[in-house]
PDB file of N, CA and C in Angstrom:
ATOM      1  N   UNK A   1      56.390 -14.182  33.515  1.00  0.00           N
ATOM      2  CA  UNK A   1      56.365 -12.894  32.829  1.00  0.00           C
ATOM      3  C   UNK A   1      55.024 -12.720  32.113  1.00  0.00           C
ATOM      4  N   UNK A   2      54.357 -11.598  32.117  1.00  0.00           N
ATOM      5  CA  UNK A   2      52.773 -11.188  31.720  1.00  0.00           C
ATOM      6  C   UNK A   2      53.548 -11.458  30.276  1.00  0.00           C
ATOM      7  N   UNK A   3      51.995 -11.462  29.387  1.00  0.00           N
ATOM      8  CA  UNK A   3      52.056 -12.161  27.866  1.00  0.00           C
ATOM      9  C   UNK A   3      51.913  -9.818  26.856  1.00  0.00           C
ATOM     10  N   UNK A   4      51.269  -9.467  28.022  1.00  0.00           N
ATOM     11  CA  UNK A   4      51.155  -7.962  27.301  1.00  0.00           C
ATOM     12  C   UNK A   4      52.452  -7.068  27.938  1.00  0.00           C
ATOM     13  N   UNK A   5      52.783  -6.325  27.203  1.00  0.00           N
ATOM     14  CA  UNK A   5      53.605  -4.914  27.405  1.00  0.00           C
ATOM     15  C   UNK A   5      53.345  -3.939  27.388  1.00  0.00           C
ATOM     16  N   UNK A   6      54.003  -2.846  27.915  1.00  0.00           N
ATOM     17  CA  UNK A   6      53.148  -1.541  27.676  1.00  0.00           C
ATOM     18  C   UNK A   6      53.202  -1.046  26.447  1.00  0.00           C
ATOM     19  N   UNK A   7      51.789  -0.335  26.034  1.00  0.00           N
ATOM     20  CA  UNK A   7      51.638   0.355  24.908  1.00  0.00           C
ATOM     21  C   UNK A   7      51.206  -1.125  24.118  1.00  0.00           C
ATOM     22  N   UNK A   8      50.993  -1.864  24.436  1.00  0.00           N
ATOM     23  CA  UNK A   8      50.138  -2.428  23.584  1.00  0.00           C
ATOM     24  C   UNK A   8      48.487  -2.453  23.514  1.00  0.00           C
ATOM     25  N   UNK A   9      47.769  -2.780  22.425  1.00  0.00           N
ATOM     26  CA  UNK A   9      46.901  -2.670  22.274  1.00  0.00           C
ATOM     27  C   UNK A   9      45.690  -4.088  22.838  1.00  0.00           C
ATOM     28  N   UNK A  10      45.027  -3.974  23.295  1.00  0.00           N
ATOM     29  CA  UNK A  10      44.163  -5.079  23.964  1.00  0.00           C
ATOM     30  C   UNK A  10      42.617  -5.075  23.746  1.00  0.00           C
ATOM     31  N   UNK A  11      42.160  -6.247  23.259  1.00  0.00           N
ATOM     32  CA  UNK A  11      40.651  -6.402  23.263  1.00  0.00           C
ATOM     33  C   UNK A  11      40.560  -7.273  25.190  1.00  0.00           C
ATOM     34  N   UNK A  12      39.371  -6.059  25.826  1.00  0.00           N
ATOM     35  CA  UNK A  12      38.543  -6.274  26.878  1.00  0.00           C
ATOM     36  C   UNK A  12      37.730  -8.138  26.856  1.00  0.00           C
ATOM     37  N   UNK A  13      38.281  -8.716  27.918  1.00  0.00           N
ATOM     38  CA  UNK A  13      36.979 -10.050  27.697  1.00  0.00           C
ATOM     39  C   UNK A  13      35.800 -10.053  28.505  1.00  0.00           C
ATOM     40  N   UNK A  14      35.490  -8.593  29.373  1.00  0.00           N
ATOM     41  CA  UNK A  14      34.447  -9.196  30.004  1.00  0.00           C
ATOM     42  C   UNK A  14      33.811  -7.341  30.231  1.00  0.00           C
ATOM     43  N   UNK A  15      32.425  -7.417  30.165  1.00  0.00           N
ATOM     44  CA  UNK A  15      31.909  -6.095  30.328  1.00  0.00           C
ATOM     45  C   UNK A  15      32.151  -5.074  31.336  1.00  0.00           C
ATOM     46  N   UNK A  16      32.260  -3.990  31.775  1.00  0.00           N
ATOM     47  CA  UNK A  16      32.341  -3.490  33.371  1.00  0.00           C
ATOM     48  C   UNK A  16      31.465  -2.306  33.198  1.00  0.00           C
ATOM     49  N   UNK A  17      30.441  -2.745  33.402  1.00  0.00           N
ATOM     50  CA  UNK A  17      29.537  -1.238  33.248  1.00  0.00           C
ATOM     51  C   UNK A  17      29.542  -0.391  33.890  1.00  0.00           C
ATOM     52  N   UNK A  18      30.219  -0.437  35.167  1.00  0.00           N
ATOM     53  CA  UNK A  18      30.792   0.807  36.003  1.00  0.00           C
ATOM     54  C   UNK A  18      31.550   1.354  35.646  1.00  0.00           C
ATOM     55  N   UNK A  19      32.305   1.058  34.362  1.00  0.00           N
ATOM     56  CA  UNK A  19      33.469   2.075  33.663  1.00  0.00           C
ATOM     57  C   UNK A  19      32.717   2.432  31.897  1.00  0.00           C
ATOM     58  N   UNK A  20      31.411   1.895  32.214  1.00  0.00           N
ATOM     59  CA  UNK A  20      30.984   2.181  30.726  1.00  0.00           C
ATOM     60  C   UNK A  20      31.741   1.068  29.447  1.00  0.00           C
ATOM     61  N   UNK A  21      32.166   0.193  30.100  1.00  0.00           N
ATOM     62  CA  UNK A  21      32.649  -0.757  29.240  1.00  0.00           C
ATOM     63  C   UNK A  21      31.929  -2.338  28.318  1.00  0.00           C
ATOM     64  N   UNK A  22      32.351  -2.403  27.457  1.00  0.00           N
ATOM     65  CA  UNK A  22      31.752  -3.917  26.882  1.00  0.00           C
ATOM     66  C   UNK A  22      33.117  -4.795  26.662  1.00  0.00           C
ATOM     67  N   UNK A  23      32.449  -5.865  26.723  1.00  0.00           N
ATOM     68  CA  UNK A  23      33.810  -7.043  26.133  1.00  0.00           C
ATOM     69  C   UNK A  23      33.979  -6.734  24.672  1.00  0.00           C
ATOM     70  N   UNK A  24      35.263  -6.787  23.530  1.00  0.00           N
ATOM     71  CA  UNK A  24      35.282  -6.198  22.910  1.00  0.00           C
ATOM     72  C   UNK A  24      35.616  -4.409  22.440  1.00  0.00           C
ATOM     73  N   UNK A  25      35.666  -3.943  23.310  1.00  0.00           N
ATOM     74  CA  UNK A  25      36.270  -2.542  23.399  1.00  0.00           C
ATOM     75  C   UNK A  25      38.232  -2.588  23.616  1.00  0.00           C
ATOM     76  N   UNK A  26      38.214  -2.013  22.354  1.00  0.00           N
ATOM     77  CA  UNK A  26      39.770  -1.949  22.716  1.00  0.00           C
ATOM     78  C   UNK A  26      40.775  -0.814  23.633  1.00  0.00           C
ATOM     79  N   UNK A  27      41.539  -0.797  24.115  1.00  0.00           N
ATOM     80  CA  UNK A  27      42.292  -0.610  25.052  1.00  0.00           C
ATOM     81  C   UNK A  27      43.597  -0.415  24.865  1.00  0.00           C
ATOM     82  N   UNK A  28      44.390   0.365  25.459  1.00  0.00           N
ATOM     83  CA  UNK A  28      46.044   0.491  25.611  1.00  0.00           C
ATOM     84  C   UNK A  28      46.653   0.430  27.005  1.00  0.00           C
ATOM     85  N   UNK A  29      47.654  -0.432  27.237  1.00  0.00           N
ATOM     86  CA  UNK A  29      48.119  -0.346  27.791  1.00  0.00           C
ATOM     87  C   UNK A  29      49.187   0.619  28.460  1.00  0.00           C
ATOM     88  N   UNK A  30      49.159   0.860  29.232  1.00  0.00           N
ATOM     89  CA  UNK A  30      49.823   2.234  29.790  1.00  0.00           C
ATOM     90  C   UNK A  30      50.760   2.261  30.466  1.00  0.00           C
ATOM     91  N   UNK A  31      50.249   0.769  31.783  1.00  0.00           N
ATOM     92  CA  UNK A  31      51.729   0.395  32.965  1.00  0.00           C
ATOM     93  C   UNK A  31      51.069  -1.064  32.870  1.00  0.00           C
ATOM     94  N   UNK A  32      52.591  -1.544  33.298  1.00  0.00           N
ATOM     95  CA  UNK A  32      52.531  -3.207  33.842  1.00  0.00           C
ATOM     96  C   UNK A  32      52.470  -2.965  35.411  1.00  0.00           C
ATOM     97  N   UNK A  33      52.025  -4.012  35.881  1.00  0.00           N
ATOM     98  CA  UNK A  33      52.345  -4.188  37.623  1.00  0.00           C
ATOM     99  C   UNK A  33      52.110  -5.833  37.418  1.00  0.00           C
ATOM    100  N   UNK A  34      53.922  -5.680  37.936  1.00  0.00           N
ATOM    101  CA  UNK A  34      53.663  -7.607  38.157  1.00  0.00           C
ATOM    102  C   UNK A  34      52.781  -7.638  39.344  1.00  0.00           C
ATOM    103  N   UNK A  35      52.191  -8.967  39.722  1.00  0.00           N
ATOM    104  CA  UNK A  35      52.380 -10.125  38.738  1.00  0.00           C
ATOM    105  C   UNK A  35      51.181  -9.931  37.608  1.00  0.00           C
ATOM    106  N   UNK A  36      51.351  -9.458  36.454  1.00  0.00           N
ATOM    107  CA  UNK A  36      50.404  -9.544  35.315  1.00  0.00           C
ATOM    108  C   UNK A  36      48.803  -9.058  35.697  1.00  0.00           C
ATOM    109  N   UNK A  37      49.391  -7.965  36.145  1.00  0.00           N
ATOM    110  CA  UNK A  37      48.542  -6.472  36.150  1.00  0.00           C
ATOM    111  C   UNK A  37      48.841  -5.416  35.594  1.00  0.00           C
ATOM    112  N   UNK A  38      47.464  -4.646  34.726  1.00  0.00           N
ATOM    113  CA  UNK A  38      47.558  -3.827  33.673  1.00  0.00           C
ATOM    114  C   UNK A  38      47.355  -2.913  33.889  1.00  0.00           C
ATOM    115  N   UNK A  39      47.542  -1.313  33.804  1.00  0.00           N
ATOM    116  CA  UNK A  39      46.557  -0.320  33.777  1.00  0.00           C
ATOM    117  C   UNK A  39      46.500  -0.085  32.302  1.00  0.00           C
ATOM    118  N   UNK A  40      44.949   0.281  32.020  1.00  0.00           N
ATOM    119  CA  UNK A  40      44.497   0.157  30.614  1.00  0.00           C
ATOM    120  C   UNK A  40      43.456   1.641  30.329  1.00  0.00           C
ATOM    121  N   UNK A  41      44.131   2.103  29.151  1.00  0.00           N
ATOM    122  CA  UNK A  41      43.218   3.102  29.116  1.00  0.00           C
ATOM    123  C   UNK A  41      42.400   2.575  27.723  1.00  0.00           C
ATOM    124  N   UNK A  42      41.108   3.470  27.947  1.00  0.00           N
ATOM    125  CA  UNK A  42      40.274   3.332  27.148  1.00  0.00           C
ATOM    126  C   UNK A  42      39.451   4.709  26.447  1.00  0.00           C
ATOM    127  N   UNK A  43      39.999   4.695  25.321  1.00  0.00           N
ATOM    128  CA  UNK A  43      39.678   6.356  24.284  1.00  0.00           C
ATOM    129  C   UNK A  43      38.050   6.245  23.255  1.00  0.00           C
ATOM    130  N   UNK A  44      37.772   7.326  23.715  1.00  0.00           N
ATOM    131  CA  UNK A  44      37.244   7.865  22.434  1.00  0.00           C
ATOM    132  C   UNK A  44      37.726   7.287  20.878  1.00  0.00           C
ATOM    133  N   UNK A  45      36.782   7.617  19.997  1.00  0.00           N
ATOM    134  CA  UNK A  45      37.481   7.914  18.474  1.00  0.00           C
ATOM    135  C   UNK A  45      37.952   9.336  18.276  1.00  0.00           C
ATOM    136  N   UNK A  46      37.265  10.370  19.130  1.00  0.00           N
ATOM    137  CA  UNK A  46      38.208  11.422  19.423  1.00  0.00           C
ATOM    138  C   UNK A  46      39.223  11.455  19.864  1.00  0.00           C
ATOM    139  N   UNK A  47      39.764  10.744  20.849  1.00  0.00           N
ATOM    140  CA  UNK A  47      40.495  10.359  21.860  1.00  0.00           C
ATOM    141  C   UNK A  47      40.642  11.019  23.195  1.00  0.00           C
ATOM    142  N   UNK A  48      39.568  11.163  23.676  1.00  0.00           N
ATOM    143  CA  UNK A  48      39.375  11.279  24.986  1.00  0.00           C
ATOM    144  C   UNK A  48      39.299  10.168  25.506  1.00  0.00           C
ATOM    145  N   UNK A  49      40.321  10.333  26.930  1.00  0.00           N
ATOM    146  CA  UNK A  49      40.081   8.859  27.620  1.00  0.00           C
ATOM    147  C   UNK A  49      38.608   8.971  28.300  1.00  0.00           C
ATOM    148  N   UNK A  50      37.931   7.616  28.189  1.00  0.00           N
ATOM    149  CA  UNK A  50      36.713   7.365  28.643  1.00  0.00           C
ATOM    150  C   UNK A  50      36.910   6.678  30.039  1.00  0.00           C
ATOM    151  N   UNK A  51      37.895   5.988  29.987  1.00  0.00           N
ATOM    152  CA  UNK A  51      38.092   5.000  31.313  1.00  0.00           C
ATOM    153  C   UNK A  51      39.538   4.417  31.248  1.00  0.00           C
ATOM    154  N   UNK A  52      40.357   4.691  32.660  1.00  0.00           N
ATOM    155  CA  UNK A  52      41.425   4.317  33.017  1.00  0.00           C
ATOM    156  C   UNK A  52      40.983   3.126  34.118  1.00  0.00           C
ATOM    157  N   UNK A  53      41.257   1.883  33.664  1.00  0.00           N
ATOM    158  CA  UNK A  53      41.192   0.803  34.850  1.00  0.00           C
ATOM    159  C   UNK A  53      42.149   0.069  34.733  1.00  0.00           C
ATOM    160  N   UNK A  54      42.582  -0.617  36.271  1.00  0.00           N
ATOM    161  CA  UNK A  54      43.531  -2.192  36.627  1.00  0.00           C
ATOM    162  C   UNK A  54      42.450  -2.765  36.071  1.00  0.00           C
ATOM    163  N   UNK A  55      43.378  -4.080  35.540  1.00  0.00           N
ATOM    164  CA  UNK A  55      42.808  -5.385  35.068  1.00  0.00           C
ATOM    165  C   UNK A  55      43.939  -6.364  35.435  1.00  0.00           C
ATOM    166  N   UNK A  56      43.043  -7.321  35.450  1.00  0.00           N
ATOM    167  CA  UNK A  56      43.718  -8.481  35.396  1.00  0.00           C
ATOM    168  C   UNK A  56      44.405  -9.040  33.810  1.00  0.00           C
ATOM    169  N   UNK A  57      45.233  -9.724  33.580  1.00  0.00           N
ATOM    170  CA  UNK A  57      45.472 -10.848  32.615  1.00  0.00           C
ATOM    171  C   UNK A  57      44.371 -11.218  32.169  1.00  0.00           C
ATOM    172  N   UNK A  58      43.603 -12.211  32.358  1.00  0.00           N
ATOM    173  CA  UNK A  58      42.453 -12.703  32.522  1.00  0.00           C
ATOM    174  C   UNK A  58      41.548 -11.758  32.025  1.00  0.00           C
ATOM    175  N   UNK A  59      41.763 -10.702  31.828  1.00  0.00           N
ATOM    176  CA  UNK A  59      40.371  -9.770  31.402  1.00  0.00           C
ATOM    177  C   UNK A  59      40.771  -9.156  30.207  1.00  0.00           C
ATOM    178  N   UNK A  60      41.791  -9.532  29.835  1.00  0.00           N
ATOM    179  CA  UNK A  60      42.098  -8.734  28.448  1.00  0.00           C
ATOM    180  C   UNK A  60      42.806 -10.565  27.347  1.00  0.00           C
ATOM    181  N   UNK A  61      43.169  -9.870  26.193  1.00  0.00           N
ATOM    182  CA  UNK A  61      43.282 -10.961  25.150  1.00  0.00           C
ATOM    183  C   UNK A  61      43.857 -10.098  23.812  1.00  0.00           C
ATOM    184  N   UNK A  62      45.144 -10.747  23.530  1.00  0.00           N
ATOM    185  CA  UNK A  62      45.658 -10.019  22.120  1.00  0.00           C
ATOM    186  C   UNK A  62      44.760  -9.619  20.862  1.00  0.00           C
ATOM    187  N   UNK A  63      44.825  -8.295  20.200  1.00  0.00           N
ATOM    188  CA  UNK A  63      43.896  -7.876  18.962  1.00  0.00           C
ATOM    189  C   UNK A  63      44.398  -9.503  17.804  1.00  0.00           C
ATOM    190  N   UNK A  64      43.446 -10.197  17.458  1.00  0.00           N
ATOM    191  CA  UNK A  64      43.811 -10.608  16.548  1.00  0.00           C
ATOM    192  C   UNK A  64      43.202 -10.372  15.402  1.00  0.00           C
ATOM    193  N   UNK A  65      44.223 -10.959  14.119  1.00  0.00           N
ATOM    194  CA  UNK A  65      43.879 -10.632  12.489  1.00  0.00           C
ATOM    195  C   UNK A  65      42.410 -11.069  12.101  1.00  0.00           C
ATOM    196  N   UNK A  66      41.553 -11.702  13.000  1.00  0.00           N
ATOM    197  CA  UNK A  66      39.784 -11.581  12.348  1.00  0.00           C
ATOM    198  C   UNK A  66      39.087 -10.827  13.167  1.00  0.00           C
ATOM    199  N   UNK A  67      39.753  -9.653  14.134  1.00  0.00           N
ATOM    200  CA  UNK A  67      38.961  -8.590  14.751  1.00  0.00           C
ATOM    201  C   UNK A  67      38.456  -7.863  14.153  1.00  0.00           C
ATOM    202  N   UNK A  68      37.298  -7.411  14.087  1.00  0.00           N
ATOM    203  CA  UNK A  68      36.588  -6.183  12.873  1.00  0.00           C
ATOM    204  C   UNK A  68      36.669  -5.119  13.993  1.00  0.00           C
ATOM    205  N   UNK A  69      37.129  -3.711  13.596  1.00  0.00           N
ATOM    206  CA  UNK A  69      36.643  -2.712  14.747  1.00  0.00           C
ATOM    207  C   UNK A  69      35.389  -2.089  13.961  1.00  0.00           C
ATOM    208  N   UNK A  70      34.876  -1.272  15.183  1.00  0.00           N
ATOM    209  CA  UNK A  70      33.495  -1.029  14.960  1.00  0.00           C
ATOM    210  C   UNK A  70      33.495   0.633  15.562  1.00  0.00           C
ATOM    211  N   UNK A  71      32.187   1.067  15.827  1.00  0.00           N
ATOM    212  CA  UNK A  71      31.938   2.393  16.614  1.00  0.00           C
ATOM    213  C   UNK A  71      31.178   2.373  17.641  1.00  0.00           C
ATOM    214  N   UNK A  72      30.790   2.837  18.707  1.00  0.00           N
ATOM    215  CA  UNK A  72      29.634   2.639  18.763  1.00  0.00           C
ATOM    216  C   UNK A  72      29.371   3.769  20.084  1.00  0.00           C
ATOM    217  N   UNK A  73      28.222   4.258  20.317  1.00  0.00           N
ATOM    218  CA  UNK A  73      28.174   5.291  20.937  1.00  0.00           C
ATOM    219  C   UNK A  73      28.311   5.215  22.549  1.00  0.00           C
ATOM    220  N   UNK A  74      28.691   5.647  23.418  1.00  0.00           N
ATOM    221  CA  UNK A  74      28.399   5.700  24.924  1.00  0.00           C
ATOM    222  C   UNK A  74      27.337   6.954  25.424  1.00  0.00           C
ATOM    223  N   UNK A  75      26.792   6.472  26.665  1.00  0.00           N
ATOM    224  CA  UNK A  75      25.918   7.051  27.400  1.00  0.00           C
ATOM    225  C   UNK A  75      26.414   8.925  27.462  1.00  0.00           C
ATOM    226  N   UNK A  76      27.572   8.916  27.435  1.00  0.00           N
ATOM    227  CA  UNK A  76      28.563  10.245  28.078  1.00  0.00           C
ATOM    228  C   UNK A  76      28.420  11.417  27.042  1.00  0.00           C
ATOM    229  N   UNK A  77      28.116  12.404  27.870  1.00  0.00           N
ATOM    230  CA  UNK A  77      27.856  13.634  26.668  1.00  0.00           C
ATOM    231  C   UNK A  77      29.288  14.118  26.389  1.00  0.00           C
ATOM    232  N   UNK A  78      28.672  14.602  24.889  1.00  0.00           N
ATOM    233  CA  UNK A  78      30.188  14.795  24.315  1.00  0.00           C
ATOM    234  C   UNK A  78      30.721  15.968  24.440  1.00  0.00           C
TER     235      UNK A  78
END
């Protein structure tokens, strides 16, 4: 059984710059697909989604209590 559920929240472990992404960008989960495959969206602070991607297990990692969130700008006009 995958360790995430849907609607949970996920820190990214690895960059994908084809979706405009960094490791560290947080994420929601949206759907499971066993075996421990995610679809993950990824918002704005407006909340526009910026990027809907599958991931693996392996590419994501629970928010934990010494995460600082941050801001930070993307390439994408607003």
């Amino acid at each position: 059984m995958a360790r995430f559920k849907k609607l949970d929240t996920v820190v990214l472990n690895r960059d994908l710059p084809e979706h405009g992404l960094r490791a560290g960008d947080l994420g929601s989960i949206v759907e499971v697909y066993e075996p421990s495959t995610f679809e993950v969206e990824f918002m704005s602070a407006s909340g526009r989604t910026e990027a809907l991607v599958t991931l693996k297990e392996g590419d994501l990692r629970a928010v934990a209590d010494g995460d600082l969130l941050t801001v930070r700008r993307t390439d994408r006009p607003e």
